[in-house]
N, C-alpha and C. Protein backbone atom coordinates (compact mmCIF):
# COMPACT_ATOMS: atom_id res chain seq x y z
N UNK A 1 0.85 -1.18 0.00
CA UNK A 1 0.00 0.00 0.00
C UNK A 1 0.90 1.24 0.00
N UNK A 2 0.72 2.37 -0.64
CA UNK A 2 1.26 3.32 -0.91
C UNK A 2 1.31 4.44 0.40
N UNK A 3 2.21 5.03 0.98
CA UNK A 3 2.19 5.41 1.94
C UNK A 3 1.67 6.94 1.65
N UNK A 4 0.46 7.96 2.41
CA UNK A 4 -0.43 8.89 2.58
C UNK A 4 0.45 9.83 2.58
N UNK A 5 0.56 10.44 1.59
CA UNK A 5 0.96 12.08 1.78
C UNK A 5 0.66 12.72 2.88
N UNK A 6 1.57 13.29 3.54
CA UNK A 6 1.74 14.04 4.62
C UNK A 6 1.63 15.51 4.52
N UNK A 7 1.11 16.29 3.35
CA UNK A 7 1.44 17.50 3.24
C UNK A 7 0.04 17.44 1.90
N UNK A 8 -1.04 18.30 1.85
CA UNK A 8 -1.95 18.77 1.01
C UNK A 8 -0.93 19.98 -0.06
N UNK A 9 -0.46 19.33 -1.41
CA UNK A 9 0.34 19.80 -2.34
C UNK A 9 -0.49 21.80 -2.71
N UNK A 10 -1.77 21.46 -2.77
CA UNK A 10 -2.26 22.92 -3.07
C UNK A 10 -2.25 24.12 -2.27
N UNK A 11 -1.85 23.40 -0.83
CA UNK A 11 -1.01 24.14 0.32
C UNK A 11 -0.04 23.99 0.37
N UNK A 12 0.83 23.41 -0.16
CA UNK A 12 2.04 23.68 -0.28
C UNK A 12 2.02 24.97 -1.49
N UNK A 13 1.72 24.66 -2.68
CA UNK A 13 1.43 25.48 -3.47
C UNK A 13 1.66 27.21 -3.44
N UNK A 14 1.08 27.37 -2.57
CA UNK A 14 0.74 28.88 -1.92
C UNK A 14 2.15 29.19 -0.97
N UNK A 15 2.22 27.90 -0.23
CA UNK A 15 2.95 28.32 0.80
C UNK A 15 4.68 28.73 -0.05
N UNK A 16 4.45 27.77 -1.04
CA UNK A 16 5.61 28.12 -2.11
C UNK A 16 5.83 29.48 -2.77
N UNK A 17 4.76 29.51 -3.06
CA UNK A 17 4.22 31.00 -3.77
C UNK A 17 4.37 32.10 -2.69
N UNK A 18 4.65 32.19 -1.87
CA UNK A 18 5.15 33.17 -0.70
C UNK A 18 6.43 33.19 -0.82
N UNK A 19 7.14 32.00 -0.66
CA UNK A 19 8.44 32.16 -0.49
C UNK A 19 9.31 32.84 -1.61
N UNK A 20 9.03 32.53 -3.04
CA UNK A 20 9.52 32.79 -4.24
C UNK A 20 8.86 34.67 -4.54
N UNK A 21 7.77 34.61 -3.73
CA UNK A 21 7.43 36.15 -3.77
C UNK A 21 8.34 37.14 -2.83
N UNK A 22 8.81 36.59 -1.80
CA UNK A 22 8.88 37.22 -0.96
C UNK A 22 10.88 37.38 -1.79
N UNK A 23 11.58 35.88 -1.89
CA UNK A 23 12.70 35.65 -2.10
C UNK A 23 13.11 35.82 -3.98
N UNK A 24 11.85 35.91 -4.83
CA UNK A 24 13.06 35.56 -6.10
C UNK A 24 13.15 33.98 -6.34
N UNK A 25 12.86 33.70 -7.40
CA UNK A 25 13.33 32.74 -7.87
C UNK A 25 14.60 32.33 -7.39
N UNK A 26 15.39 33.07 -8.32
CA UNK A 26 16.81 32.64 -8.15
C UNK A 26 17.27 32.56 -6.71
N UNK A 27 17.17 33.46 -5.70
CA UNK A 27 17.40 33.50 -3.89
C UNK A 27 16.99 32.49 -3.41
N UNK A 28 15.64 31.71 -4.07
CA UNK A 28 14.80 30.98 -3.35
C UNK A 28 15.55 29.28 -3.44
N UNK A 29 16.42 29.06 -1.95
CA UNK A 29 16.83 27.78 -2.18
C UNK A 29 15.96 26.42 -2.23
N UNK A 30 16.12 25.13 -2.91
CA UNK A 30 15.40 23.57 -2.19
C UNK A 30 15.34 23.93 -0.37
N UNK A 31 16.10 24.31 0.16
CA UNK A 31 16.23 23.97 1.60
C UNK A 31 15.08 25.29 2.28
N UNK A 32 15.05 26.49 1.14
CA UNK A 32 14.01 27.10 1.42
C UNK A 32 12.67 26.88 1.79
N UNK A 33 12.59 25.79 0.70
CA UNK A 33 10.77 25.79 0.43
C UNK A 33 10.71 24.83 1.04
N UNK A 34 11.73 23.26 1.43
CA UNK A 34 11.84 22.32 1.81
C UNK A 34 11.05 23.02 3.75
N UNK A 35 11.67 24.33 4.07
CA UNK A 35 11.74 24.87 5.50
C UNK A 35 9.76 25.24 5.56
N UNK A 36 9.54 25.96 4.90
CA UNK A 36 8.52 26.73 4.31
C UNK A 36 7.73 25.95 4.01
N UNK A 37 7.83 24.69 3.20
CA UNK A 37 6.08 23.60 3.55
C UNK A 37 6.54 22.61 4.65
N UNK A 38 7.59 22.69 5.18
CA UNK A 38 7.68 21.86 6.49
C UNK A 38 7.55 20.08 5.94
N UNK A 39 8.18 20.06 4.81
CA UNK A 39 8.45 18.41 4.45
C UNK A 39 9.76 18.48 3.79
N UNK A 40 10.17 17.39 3.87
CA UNK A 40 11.16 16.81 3.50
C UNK A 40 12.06 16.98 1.96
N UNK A 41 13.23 17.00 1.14
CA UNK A 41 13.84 17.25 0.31
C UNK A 41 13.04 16.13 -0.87
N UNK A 42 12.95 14.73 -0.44
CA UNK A 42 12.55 13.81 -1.21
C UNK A 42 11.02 14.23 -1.42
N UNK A 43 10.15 14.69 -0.72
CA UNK A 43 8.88 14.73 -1.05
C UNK A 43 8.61 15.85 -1.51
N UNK A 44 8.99 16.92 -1.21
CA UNK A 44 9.21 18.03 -2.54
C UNK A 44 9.85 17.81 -3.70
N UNK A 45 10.32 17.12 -4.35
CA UNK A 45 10.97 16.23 -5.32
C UNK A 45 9.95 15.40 -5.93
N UNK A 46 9.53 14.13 -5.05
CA UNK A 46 8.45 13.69 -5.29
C UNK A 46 7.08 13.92 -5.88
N UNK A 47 6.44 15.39 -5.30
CA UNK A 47 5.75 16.05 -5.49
C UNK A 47 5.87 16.72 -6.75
N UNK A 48 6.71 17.41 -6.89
CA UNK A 48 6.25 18.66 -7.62
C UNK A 48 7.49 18.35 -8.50
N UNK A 49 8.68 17.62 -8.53
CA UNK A 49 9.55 17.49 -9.74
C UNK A 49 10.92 18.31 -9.45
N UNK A 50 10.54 19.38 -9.20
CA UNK A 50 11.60 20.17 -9.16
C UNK A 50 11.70 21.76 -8.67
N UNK A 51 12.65 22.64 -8.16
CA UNK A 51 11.80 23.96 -8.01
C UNK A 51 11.43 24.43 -8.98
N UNK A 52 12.20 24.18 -10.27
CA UNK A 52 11.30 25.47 -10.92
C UNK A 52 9.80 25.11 -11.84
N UNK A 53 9.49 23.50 -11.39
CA UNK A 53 8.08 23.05 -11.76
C UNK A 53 6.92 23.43 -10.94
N UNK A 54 7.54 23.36 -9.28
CA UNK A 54 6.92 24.05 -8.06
C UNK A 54 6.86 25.76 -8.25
N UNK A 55 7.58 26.24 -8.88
CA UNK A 55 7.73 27.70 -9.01
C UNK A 55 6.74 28.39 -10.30
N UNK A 56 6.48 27.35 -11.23
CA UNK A 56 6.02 27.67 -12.46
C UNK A 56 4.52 27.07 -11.90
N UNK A 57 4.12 26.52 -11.22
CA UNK A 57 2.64 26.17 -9.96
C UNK A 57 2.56 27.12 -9.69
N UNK A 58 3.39 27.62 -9.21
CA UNK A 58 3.37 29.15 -7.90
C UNK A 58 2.45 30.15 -8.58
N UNK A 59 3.38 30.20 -9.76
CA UNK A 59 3.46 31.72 -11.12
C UNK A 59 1.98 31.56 -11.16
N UNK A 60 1.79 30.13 -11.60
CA UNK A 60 0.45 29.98 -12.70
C UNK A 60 -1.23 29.93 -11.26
N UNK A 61 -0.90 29.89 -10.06
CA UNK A 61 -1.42 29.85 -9.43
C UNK A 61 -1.81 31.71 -8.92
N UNK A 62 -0.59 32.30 -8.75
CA UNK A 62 -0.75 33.17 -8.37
C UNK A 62 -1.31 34.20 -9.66
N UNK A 63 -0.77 34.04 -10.55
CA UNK A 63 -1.69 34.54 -11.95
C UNK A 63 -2.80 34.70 -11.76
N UNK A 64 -4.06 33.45 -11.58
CA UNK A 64 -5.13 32.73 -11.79
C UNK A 64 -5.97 33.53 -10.58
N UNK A 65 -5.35 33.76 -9.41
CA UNK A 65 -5.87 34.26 -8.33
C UNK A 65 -6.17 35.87 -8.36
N UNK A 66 -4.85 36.51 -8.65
CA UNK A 66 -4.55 38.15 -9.45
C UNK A 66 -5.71 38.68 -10.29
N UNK A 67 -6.06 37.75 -11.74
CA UNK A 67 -6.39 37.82 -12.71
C UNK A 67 -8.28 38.23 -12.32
N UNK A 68 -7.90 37.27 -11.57
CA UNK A 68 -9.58 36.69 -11.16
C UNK A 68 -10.31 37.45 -9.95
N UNK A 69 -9.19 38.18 -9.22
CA UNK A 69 -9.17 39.25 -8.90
C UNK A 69 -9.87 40.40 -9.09
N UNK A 70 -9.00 41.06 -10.39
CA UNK A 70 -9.13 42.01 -11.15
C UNK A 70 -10.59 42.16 -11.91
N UNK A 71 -10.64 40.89 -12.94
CA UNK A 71 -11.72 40.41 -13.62
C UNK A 71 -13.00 40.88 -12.61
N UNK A 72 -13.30 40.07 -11.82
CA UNK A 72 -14.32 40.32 -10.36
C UNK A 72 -14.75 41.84 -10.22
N UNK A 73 -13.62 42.93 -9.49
CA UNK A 73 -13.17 43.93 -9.64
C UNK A 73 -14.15 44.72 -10.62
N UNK A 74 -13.73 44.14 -12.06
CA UNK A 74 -14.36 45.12 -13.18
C UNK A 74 -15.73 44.83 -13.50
N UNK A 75 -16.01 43.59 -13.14
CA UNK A 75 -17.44 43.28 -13.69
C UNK A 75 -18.39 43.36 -12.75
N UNK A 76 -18.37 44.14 -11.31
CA UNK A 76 -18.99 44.87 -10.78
C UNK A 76 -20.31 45.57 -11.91
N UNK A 77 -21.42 46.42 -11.14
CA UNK A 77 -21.97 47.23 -11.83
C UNK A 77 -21.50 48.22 -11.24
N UNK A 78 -21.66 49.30 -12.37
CA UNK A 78 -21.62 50.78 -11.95
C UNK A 78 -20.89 51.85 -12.85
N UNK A 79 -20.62 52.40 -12.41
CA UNK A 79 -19.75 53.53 -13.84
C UNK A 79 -18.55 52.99 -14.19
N UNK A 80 -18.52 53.01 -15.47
CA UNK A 80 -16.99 51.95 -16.24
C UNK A 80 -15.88 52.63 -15.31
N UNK A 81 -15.91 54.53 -15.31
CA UNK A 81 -14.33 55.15 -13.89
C UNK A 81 -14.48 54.81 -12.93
N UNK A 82 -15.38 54.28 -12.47
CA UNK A 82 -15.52 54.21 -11.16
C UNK A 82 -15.18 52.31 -10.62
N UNK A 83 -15.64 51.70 -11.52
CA UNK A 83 -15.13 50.34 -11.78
C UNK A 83 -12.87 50.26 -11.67
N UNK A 84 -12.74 51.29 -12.86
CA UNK A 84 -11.77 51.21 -13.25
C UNK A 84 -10.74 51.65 -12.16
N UNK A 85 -11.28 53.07 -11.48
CA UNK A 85 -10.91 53.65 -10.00
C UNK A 85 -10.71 52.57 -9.07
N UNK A 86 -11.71 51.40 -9.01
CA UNK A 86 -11.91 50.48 -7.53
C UNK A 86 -11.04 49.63 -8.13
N UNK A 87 -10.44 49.26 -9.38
CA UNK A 87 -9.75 48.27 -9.60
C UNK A 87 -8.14 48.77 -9.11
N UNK A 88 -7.69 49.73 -9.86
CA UNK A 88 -6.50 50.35 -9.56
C UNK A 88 -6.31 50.52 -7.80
N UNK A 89 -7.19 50.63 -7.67
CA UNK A 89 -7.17 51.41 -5.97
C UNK A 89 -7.17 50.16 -5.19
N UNK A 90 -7.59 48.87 -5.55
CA UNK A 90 -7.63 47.37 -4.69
C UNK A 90 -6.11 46.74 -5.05
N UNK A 91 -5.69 46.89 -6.43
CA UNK A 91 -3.68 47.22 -6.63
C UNK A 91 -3.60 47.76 -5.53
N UNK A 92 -3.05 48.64 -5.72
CA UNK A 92 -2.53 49.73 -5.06
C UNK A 92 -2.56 49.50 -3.07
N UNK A 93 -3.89 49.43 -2.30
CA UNK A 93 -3.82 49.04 -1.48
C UNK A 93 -3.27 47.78 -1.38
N UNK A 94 -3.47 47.05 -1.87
CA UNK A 94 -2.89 45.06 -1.70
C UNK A 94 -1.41 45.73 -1.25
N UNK A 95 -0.45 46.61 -2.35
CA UNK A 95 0.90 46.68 -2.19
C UNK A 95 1.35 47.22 -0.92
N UNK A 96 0.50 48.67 -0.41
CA UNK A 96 1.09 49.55 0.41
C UNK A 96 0.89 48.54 1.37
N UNK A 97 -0.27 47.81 1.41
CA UNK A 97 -0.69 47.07 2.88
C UNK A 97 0.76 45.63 3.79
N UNK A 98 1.30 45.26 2.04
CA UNK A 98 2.24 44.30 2.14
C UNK A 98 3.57 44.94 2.74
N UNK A 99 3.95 44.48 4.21
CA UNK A 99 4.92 45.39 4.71
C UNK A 99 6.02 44.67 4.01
N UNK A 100 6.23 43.86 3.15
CA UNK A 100 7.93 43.18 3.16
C UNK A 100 7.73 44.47 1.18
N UNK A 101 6.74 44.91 0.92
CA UNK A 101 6.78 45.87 -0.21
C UNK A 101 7.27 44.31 -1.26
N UNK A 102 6.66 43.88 -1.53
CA UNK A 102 6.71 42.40 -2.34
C UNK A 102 6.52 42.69 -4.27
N UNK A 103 5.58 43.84 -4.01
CA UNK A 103 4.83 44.35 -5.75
C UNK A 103 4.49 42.99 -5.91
N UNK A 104 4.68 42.55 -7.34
CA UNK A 104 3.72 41.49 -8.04
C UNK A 104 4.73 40.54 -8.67
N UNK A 105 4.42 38.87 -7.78
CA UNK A 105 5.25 38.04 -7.99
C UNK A 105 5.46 38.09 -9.63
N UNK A 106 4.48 38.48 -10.42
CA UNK A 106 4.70 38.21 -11.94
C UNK A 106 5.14 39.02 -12.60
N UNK A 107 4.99 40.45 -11.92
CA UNK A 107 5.94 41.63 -12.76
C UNK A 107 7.94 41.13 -12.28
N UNK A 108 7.51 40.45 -10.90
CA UNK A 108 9.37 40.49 -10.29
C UNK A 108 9.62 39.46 -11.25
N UNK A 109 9.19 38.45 -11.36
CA UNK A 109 9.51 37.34 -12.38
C UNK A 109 10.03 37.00 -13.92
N UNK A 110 9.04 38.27 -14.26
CA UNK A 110 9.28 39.02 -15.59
C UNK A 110 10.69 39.50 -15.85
N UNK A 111 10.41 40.08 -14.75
CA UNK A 111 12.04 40.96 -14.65
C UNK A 111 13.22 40.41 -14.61
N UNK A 112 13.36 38.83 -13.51
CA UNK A 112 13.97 38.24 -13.29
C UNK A 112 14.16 36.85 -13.98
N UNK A 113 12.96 36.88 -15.02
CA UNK A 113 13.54 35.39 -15.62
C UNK A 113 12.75 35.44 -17.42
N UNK A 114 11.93 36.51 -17.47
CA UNK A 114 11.36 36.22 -19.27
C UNK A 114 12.33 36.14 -20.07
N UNK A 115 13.42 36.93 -19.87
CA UNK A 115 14.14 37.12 -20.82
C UNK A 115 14.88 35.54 -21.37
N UNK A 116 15.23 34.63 -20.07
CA UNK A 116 15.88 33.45 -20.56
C UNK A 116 15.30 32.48 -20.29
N UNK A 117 13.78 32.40 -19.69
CA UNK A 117 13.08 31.58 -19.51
C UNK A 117 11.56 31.41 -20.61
N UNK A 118 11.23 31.00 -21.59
CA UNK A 118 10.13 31.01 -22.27
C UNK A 118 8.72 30.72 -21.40
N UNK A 119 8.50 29.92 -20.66
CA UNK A 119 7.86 29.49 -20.01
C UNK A 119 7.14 30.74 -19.24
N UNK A 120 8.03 31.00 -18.62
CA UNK A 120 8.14 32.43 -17.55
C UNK A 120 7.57 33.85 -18.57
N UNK A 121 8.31 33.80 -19.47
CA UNK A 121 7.65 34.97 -20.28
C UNK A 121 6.15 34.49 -20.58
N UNK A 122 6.06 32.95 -20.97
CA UNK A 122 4.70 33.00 -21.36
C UNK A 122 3.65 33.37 -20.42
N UNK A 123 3.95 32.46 -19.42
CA UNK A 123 2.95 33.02 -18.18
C UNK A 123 2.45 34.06 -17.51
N UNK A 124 3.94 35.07 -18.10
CA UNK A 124 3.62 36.44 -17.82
C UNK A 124 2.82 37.12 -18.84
N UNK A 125 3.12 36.76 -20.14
CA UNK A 125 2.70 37.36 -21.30
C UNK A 125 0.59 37.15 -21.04
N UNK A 126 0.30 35.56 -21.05
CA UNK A 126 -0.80 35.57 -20.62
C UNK A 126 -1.80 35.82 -19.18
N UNK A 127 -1.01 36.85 -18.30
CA UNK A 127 -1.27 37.47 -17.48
C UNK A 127 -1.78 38.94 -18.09
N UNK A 128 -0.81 39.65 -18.36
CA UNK A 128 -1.15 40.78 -19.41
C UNK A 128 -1.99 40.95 -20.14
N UNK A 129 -1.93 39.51 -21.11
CA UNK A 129 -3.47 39.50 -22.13
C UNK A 129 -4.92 39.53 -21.58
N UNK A 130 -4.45 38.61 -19.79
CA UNK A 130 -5.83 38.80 -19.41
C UNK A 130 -6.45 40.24 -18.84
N UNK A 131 -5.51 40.69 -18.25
CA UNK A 131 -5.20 42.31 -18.02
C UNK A 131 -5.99 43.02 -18.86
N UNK A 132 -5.42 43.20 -20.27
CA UNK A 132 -5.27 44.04 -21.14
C UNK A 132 -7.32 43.68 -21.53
N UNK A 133 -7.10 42.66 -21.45
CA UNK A 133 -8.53 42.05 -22.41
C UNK A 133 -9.76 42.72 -21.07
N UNK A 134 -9.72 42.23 -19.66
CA UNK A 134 -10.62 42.69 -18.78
C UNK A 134 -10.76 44.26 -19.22
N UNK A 135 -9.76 44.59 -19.37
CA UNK A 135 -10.03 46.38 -19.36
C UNK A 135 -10.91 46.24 -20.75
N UNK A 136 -10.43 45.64 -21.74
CA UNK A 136 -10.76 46.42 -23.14
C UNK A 136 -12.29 45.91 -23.10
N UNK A 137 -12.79 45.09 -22.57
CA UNK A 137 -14.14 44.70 -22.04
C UNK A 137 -15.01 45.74 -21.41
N UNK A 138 -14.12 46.67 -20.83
CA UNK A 138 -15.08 47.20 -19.99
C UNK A 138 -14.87 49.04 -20.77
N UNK A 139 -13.97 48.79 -21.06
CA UNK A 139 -13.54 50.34 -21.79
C UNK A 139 -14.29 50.09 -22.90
N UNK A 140 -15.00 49.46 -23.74
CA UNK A 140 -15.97 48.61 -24.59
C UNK A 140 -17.76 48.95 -24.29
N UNK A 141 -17.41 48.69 -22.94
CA UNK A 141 -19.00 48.93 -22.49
C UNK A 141 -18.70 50.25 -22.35
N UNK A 142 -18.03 51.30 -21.86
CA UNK A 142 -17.98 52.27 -21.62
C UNK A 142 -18.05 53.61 -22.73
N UNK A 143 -17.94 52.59 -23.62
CA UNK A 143 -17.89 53.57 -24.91
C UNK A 143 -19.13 53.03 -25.52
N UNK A 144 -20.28 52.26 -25.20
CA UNK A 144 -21.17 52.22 -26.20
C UNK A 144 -22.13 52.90 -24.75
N UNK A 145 -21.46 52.91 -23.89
CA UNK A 145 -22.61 53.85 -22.43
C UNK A 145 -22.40 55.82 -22.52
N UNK A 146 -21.68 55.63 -23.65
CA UNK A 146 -21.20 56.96 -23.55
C UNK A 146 -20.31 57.80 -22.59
N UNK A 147 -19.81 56.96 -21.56
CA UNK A 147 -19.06 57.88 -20.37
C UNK A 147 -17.36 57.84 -20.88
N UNK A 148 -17.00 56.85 -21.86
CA UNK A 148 -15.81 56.61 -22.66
C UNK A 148 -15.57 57.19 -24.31
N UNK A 149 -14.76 58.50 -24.26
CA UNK A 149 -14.50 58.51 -25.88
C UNK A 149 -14.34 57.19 -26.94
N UNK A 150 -15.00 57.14 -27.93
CA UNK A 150 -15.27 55.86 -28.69
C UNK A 150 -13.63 56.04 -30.06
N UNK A 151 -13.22 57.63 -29.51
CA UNK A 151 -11.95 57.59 -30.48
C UNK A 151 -11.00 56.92 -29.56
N UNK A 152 -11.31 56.58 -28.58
CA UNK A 152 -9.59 55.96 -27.61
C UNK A 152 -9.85 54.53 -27.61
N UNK A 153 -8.41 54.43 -27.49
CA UNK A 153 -8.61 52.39 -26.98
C UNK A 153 -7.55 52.96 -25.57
N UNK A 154 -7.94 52.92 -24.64
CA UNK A 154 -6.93 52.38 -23.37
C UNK A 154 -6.38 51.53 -22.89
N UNK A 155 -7.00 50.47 -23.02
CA UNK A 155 -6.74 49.09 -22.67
C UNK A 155 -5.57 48.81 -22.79
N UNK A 156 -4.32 49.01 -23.25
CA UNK A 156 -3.30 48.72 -22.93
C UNK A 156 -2.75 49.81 -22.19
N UNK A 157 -3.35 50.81 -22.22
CA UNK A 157 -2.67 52.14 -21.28
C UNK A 157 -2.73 51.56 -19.90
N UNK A 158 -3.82 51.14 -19.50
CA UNK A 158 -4.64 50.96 -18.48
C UNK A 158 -3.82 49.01 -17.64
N UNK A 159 -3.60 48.09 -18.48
CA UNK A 159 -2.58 47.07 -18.45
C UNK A 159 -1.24 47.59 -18.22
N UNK A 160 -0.68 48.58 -18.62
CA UNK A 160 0.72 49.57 -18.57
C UNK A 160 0.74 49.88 -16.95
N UNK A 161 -0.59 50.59 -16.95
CA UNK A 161 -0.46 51.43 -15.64
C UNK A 161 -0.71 50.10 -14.96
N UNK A 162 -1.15 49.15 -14.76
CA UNK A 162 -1.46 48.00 -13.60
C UNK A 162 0.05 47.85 -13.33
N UNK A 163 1.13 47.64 -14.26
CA UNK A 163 2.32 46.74 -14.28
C UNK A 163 2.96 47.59 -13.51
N UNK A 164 2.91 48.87 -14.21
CA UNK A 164 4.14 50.02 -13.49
C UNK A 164 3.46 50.42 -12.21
N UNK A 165 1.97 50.40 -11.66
CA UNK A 165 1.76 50.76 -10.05
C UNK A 165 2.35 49.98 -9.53
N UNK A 166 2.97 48.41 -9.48
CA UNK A 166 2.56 46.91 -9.27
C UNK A 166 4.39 47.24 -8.71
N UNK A 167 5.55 47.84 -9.69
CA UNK A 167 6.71 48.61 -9.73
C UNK A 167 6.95 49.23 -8.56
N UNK A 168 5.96 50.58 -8.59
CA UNK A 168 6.06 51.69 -7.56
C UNK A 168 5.54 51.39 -5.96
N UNK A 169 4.78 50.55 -6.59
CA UNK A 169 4.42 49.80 -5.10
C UNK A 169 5.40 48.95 -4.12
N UNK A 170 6.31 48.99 -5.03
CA UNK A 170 7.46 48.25 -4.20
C UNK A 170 8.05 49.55 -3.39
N UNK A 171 8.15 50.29 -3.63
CA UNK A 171 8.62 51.71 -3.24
C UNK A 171 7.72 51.85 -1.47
N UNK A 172 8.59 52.03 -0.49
CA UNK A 172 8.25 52.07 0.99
C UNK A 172 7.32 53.72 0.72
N UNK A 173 6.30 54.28 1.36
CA UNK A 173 5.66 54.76 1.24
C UNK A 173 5.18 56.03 0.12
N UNK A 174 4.80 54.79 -1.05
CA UNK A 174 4.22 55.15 -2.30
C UNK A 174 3.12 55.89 -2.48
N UNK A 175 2.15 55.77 -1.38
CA UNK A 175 0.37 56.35 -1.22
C UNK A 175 0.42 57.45 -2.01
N UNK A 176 0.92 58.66 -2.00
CA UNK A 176 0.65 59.68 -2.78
C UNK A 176 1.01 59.20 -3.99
N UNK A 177 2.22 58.97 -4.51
CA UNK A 177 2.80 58.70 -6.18
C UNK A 177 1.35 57.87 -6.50
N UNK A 178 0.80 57.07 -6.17
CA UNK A 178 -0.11 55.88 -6.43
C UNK A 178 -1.30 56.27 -6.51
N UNK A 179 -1.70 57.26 -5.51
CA UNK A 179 -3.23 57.71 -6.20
C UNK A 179 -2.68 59.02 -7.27
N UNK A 180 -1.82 59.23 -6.96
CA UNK A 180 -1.24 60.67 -8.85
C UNK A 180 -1.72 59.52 -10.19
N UNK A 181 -1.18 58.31 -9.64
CA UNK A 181 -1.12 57.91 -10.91
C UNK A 181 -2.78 57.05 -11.39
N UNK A 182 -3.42 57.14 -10.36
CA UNK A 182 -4.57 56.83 -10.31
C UNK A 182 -5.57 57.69 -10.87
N UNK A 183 -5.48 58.95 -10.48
CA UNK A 183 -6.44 59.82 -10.57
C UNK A 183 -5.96 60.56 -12.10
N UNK A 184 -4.53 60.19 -12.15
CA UNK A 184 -4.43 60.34 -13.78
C UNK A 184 -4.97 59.67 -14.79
N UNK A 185 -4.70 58.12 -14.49
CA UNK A 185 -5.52 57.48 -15.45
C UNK A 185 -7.11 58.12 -15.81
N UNK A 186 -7.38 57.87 -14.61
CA UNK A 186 -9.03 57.67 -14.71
C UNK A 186 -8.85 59.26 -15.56
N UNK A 187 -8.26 60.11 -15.49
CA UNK A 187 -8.45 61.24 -16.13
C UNK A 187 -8.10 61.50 -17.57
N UNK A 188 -7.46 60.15 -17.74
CA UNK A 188 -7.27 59.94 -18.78
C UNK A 188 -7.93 59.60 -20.10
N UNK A 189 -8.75 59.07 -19.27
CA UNK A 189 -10.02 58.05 -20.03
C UNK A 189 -11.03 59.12 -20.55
């Protein structure tokens, strides 16, 4: 008989996804995460293959959560700025609130591994698309409601500004820079 996993992998999952947020890929040792789900070298091995199969879980987990987030966020009812305001502004708080100033495991990732990792770019890339697409959905309704010029597309302005608050938010007390750049957008629109 096969002996019972000692550790629920989709909690490990998360608990992984902290560490690599908090540490970097690259910083983030086996003996790290090995400390951090509180099992063993062989059963993290066992499990998940390897770190950076456990890490690319992490990405695609923490994506999925972000995304779905956001999505939620916009498809609220109510005025497309005012949607768009509560979305930026639920960013924005998540970061200032995070005292280790963490920003967004998928923008640090980007930074730290698209370039030589495909995988990593992809995951990031289809983070963005979902980004880019929630907005252009709603900047969409907003322009056939009339509260949106029907000559603009924002939607990637608006994906731009998510990435670069996501940046500044790493920055130890950002609050002002963060609603400037808030109250610009929306003024933008």
């Amino acid at each position: 008989m096969a002996r019972p996993k000692e550790f629920d992998p989709e909690i490990a999952v998360d608990q992984a996804m902290e560490v690599f947020w908090r540490k970097g890929y690259a910083a983030t040792t086996p003996q790290d995460l090995v400390d951090a789900l509180s099992i063993g070298k062989g059963s993290l091995y066992n499990a998940f293959g390897s770190k950076r199969e456990l890490f690319l879980r992490a990405l695609r987990r923490y994506r999925d959560t972000q995304t779905a987030a956001l999505v939620e966020t916009l498809d609220r009812p109510g005025p497309v700025k005012e949607r768009v305001r509560a979305a930026l502004t639920a960013i924005a708080e998540m970061d200032l609130a995070d005292p280790d100033h963490r920003g967004c495991l998928a923008m640090n990732s980007t930074a730290e591994l698209a370039r030589t990792d495909k995988e990593v770019a992809d995951l990031s890339r289809r983070m963005l698309d979902i980004t880019e697409d929630a907005f252009r959905s709603l900047i969409a309704e907003g322009q056939r409601t009339g509260e949106i010029s029907p000559a603009r597309d924002p939607a990637a302005l608006l994906a731009n500004t998510v990435a670069g608050m996501r940046i500044v938010g790493r920055v130890p007390e950002a609050r002002d820079r963060l609603t400037r750049i808030i109250d610009a957008t929306i003024d933008s629109l």
